[in-house]
Protein backbone atom coordinates (compact mmCIF):
# COMPACT_ATOMS: atom_id res chain seq x y z
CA UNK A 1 -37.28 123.18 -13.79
CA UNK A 2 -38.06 120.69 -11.80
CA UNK A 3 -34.57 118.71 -11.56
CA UNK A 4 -33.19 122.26 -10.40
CA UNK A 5 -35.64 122.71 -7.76
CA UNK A 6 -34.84 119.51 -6.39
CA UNK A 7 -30.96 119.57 -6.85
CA UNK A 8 -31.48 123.43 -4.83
CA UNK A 9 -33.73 121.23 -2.22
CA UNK A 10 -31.02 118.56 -1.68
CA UNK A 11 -27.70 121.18 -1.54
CA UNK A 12 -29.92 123.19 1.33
CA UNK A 13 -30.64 120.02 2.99
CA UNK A 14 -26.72 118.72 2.54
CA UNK A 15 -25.57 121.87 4.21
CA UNK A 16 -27.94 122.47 6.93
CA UNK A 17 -27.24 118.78 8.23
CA UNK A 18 -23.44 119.49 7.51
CA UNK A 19 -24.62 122.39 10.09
CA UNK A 20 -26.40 120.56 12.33
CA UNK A 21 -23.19 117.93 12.46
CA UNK A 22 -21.06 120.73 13.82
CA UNK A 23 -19.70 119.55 17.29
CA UNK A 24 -17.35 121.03 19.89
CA UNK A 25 -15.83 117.82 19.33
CA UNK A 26 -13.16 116.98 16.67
CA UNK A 27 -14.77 114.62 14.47
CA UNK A 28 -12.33 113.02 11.11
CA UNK A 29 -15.11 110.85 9.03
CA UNK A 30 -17.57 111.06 11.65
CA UNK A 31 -15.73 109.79 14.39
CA UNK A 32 -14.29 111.38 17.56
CA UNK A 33 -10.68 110.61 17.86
CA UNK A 34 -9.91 109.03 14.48
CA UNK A 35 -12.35 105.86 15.79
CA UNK A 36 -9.46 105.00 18.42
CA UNK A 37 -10.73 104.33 21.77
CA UNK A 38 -11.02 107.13 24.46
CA UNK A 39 -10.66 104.55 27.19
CA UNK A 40 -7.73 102.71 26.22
CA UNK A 41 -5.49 105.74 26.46
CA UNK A 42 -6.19 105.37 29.96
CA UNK A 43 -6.06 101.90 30.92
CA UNK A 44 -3.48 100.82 28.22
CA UNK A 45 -1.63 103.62 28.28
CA UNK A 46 -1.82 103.08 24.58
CA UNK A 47 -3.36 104.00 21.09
CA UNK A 48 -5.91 101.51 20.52
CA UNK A 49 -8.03 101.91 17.38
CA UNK A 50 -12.05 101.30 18.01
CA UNK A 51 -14.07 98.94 16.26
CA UNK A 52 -17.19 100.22 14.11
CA UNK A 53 -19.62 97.62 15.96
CA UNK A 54 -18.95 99.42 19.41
CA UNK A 55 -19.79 102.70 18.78
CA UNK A 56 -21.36 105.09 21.37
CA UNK A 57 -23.00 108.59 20.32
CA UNK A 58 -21.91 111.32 22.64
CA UNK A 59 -22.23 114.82 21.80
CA UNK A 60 -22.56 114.65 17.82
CA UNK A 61 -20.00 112.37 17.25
CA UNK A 62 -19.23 108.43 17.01
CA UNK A 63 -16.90 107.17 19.85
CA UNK A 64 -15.75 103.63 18.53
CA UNK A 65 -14.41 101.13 21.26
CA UNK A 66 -12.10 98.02 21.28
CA UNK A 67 -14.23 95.98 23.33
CA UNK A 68 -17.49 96.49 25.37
CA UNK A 69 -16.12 97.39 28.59
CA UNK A 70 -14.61 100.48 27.88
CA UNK A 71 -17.91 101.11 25.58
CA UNK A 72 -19.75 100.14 29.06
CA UNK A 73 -16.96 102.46 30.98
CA UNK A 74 -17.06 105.81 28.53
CA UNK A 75 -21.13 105.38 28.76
CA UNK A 76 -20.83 105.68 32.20
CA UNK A 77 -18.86 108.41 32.34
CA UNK A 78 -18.00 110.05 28.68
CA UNK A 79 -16.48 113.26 30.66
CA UNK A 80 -14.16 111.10 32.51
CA UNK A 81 -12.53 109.90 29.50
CA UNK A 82 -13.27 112.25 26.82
CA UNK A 83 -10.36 114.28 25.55
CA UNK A 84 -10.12 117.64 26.53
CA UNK A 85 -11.20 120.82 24.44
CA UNK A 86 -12.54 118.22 21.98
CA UNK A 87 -10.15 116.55 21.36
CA UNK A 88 -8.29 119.85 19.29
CA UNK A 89 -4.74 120.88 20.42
CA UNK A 90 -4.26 121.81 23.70
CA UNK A 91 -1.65 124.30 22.45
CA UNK A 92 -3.68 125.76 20.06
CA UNK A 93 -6.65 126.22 22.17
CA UNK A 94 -4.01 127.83 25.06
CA UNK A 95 -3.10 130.31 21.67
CA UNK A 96 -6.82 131.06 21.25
CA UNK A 97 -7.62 128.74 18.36
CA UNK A 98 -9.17 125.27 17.17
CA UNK A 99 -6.26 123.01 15.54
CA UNK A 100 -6.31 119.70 14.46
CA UNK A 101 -4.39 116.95 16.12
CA UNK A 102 -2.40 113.37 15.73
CA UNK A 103 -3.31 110.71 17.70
CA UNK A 104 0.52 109.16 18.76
CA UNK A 105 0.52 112.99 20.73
CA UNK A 106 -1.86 112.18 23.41
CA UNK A 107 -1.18 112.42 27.22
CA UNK A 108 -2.67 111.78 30.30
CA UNK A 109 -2.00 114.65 32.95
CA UNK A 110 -3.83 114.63 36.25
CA UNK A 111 -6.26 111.77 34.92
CA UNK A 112 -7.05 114.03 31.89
CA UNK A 113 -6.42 112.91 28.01
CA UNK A 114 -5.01 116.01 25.74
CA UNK A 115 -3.89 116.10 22.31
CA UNK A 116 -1.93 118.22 20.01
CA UNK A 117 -1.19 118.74 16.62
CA UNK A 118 1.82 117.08 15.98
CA UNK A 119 4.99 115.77 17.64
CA UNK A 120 6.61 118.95 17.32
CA UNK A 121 3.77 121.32 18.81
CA UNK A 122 3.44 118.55 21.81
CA UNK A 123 6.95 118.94 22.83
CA UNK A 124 6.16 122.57 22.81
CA UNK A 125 3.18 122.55 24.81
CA UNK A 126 5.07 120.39 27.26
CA UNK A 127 7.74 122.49 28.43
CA UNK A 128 5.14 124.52 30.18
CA UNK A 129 2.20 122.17 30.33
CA UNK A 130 0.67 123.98 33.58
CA UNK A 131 0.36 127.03 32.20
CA UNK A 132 -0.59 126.27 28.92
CA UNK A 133 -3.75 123.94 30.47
CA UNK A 134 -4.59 126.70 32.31
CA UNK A 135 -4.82 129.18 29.67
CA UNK A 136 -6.36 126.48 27.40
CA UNK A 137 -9.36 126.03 30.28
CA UNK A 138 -9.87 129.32 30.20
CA UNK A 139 -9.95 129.57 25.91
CA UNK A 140 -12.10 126.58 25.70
CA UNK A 141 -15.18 127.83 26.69
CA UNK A 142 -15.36 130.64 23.81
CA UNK A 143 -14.11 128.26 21.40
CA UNK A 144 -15.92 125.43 21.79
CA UNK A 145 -18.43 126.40 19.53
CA UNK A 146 -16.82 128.00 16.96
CA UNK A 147 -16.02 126.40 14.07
């Protein structure tokens, strides 16, 4: 009796902090982005995976970083370099929903970082970009939260 009590203690306790984790952010493994670095999509106009000794915790998740100046940069100013909508799919957040996404389809638009879900869906979302950030901005907010 008492095993089951505590196995029923530690399930309640597994889901409420799987609760508690939930983020408007996309988070694989606990880390924003896949654990590539936010700030390198802007200054090295490239992918650049993170390392796990420069993390930063911003808004339930870990942001990893290749080296301690963009850690010192994103810490400064996490909404400057933060994906937007999370880091989900811009297209699927200009349809009305969250989606997962793929790193290699990030852009940079207007000093912004976006993602989308694959290759395919970012090609998409590109022939009418405007419009579909637009619509996404206006999505986001009652999305953001859901899970």
């Amino acid at each position: 009796m008492k095993k089951t009590i505590t196995t029923a203690i530690l399930a309640v306790g597994l889901l409420m902090g799987a609760k508690a984790q939930k983020s408007s952010i996309y988070i694989v493994d606990g880390k924003a982005i896949k654990g590539y670095d936010p700030v390198a999509f802007f200054t090295e106009s490239t992918a650049v995976m993170g390392k796990d000794s420069l993390r930063y915790l911003w808004q339930g998740a870990s942001w990893c970083f290749a080296n301690r100046t963009d850690l010192e940069r994103f810490t400064s100013n996490p909404e400057k370099y933060a994906p937007q909508y999370g880091g989900y799919c811009a297209y699927g957040t200009a349809q009305g929903h969250k989606a997962p996404t793929q790193v290699d389809t990030w852009s940079v638009i207007d000093g912004k970082l976006y993602f989308n879900y694959n290759l395919k869906i970012k090609e998409a979302w590109s022939k009418d970009r405007a419009a579909m950030i637009q619509k996404a901005d206006q999505n986001w907010p009652a999305l953001k939260d859901k899970e």
